[in-house]
N, C-alpha and C. Protein backbone atom coordinates (compact mmCIF):
# COMPACT_ATOMS: atom_id res chain seq x y z
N UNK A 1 0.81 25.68 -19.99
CA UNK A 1 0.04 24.49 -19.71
C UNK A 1 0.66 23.69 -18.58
N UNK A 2 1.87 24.27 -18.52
CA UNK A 2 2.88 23.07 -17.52
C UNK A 2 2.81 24.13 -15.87
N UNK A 3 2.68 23.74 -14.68
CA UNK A 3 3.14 24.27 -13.55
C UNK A 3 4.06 25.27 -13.89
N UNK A 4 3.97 26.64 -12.51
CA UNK A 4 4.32 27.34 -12.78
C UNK A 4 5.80 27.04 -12.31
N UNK A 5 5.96 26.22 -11.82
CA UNK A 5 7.41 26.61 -10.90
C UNK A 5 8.13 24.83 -11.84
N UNK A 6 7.44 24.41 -13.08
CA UNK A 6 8.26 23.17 -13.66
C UNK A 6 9.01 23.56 -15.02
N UNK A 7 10.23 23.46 -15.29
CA UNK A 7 10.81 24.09 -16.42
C UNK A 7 10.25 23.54 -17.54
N UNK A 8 9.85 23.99 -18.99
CA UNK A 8 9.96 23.43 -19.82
C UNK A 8 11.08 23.43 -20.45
N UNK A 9 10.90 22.19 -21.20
CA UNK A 9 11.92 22.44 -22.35
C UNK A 9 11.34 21.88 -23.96
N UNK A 10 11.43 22.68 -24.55
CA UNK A 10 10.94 23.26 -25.77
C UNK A 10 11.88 22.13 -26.88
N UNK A 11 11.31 21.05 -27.55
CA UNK A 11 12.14 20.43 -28.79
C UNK A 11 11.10 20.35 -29.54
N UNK A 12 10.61 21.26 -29.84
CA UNK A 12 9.62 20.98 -31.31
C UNK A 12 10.75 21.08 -32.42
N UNK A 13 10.46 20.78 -33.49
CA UNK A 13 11.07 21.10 -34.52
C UNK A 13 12.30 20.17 -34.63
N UNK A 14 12.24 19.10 -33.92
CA UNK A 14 13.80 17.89 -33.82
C UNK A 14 13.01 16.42 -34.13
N UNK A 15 13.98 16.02 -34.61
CA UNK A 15 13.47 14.82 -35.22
C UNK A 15 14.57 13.46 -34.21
N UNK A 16 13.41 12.53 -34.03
CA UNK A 16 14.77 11.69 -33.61
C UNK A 16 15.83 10.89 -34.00
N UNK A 17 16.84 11.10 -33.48
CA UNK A 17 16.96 10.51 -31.78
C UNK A 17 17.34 12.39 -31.18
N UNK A 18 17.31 13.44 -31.62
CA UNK A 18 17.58 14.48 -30.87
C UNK A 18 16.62 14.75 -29.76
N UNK A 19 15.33 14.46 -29.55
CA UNK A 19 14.57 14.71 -28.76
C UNK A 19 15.25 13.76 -27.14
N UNK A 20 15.32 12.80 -27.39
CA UNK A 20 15.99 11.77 -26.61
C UNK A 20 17.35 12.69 -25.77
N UNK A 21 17.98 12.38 -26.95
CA UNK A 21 19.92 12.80 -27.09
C UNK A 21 19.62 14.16 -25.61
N UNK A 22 18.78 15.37 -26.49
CA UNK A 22 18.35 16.74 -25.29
C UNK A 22 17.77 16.29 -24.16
N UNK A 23 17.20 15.21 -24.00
CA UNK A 23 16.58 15.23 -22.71
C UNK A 23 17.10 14.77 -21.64
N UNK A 24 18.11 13.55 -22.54
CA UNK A 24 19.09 12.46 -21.41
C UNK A 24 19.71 13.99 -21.01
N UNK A 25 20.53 14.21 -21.43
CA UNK A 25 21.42 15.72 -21.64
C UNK A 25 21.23 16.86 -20.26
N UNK A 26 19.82 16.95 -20.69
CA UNK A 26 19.34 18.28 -19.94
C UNK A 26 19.02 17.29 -18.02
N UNK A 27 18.53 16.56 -18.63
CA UNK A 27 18.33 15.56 -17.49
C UNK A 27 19.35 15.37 -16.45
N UNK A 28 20.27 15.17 -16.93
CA UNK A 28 21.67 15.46 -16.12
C UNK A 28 21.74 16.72 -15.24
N UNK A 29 21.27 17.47 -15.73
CA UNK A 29 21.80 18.67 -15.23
C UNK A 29 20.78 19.29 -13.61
N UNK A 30 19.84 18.33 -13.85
CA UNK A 30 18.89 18.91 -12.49
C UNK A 30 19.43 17.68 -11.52
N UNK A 31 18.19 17.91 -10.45
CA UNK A 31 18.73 17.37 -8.76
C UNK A 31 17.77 16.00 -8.65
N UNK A 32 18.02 15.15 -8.58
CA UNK A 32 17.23 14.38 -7.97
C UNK A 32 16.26 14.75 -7.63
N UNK A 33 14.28 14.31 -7.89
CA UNK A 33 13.28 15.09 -7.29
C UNK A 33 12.81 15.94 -8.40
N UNK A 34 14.13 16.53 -8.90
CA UNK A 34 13.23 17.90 -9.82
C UNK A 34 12.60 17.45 -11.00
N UNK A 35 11.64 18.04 -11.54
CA UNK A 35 10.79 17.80 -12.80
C UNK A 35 11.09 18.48 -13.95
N UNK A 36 10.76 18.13 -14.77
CA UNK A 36 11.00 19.05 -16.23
C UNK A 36 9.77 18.58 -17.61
N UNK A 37 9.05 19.39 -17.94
CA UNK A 37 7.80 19.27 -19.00
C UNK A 37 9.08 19.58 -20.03
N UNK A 38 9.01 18.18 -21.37
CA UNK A 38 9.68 18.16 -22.37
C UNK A 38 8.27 17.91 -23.09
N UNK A 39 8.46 19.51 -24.39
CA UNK A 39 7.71 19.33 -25.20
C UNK A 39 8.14 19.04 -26.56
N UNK A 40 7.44 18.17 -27.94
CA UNK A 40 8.32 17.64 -28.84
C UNK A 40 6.75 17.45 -29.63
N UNK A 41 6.93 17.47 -31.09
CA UNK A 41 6.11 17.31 -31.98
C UNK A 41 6.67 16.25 -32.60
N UNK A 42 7.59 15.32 -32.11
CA UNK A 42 8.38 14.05 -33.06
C UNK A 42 7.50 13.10 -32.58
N UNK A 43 6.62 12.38 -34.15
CA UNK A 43 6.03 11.34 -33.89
C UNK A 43 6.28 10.39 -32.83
N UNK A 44 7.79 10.22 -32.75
CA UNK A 44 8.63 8.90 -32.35
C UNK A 44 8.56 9.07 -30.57
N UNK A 45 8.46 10.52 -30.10
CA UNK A 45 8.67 10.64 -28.78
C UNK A 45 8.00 9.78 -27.68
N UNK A 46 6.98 9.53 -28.16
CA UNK A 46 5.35 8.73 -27.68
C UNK A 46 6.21 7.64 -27.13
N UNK A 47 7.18 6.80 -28.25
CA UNK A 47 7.73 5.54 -27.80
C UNK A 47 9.04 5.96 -27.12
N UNK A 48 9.86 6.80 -28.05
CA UNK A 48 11.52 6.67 -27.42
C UNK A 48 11.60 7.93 -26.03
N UNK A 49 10.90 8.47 -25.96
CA UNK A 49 10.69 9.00 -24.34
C UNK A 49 10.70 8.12 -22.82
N UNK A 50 9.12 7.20 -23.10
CA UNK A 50 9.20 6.25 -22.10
C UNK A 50 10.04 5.47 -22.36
N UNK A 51 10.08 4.82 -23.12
CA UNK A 51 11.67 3.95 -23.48
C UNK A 51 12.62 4.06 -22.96
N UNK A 52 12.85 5.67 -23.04
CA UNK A 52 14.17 6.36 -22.25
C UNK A 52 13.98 6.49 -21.07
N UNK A 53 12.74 6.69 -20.45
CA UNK A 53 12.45 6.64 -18.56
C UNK A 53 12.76 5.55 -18.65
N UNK A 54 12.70 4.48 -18.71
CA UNK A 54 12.41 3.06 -18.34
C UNK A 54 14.14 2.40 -18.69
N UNK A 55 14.51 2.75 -19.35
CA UNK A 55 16.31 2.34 -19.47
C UNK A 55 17.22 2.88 -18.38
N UNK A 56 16.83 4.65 -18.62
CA UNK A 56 17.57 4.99 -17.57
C UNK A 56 17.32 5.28 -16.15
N UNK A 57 16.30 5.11 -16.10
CA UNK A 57 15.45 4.75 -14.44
C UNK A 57 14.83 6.20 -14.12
N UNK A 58 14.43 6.86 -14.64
CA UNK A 58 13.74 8.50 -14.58
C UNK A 58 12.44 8.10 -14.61
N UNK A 59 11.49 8.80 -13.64
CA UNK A 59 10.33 8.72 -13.13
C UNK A 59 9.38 9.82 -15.09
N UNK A 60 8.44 8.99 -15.37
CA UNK A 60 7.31 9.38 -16.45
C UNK A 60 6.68 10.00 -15.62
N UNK A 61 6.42 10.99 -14.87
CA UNK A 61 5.03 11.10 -13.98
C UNK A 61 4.01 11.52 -14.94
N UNK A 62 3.89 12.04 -16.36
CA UNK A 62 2.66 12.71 -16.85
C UNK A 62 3.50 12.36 -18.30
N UNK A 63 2.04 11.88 -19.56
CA UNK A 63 2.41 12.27 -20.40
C UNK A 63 1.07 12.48 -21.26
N UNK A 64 1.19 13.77 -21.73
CA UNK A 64 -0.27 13.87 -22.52
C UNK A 64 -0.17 14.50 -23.96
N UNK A 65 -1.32 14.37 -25.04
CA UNK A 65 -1.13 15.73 -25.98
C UNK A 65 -1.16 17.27 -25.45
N UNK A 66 -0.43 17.82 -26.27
CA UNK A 66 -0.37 19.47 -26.13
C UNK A 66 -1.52 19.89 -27.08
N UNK A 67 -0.80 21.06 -28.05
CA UNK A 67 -1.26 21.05 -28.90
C UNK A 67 -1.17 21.40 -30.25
N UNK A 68 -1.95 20.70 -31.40
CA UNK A 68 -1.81 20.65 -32.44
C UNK A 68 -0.79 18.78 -32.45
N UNK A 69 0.07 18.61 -32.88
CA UNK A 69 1.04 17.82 -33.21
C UNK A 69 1.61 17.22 -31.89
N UNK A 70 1.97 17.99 -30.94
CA UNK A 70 2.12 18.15 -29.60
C UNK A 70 2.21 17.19 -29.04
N UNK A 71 3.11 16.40 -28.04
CA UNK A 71 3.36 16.04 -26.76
C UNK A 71 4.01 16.48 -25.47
N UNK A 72 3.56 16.50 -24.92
CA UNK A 72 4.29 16.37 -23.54
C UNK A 72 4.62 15.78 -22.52
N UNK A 73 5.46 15.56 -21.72
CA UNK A 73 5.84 14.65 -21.10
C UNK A 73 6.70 15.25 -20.10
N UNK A 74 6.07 14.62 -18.45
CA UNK A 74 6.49 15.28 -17.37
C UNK A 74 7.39 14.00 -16.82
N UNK A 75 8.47 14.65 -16.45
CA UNK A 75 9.89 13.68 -16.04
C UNK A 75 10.65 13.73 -14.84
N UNK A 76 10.84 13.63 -14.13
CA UNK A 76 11.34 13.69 -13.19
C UNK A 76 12.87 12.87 -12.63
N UNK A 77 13.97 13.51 -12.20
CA UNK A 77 14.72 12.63 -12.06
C UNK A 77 14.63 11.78 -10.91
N UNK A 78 15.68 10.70 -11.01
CA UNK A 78 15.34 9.85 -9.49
C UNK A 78 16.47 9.61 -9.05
N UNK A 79 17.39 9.68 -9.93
CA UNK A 79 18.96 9.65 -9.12
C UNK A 79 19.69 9.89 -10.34
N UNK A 80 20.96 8.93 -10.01
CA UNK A 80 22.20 9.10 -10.47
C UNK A 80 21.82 8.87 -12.24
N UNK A 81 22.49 9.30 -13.60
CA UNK A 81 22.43 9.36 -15.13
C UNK A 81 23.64 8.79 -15.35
């Protein structure tokens, strides 16, 4: 469902704050610019996702249902973590 050339990363099955905890995490690890589709079935993501763009200054560019339970959420870094 996500671009072919945007990584996902897969946290179904985590409850929070792990969805968060993996993303700050993984987030680190790309370049400035790059994107990443984080998918998560945790009620809570809806809020503590953007929450988490918005604290640590990471671009929300997309966030929609998947499916079934499903969210997703397209992220992008913007600088320094």
């Amino acid at each position: 469902m996500g671009d072919d050339n945007v990584e996902e990363y897969d946290l179904r099955g985590l409850r929070c704050p792990l969805p968060v905890l993996k993303t700050r995490n993984r987030m680190r690890k790309l370049q400035p610019g790059e994107q990443i589709w984080v998918v998560t079935d945790d009620p809570l993501a809806a809020l503590d996702l953007p929450n988490y763009c918005n604290e640590y200054d990471q671009l929300l560019v997309e966030q929609r249902p998947g499916e079934g339970d499903e969210m997703r959420f397209l992220i992008a870094r913007r600088g320094n973590l």
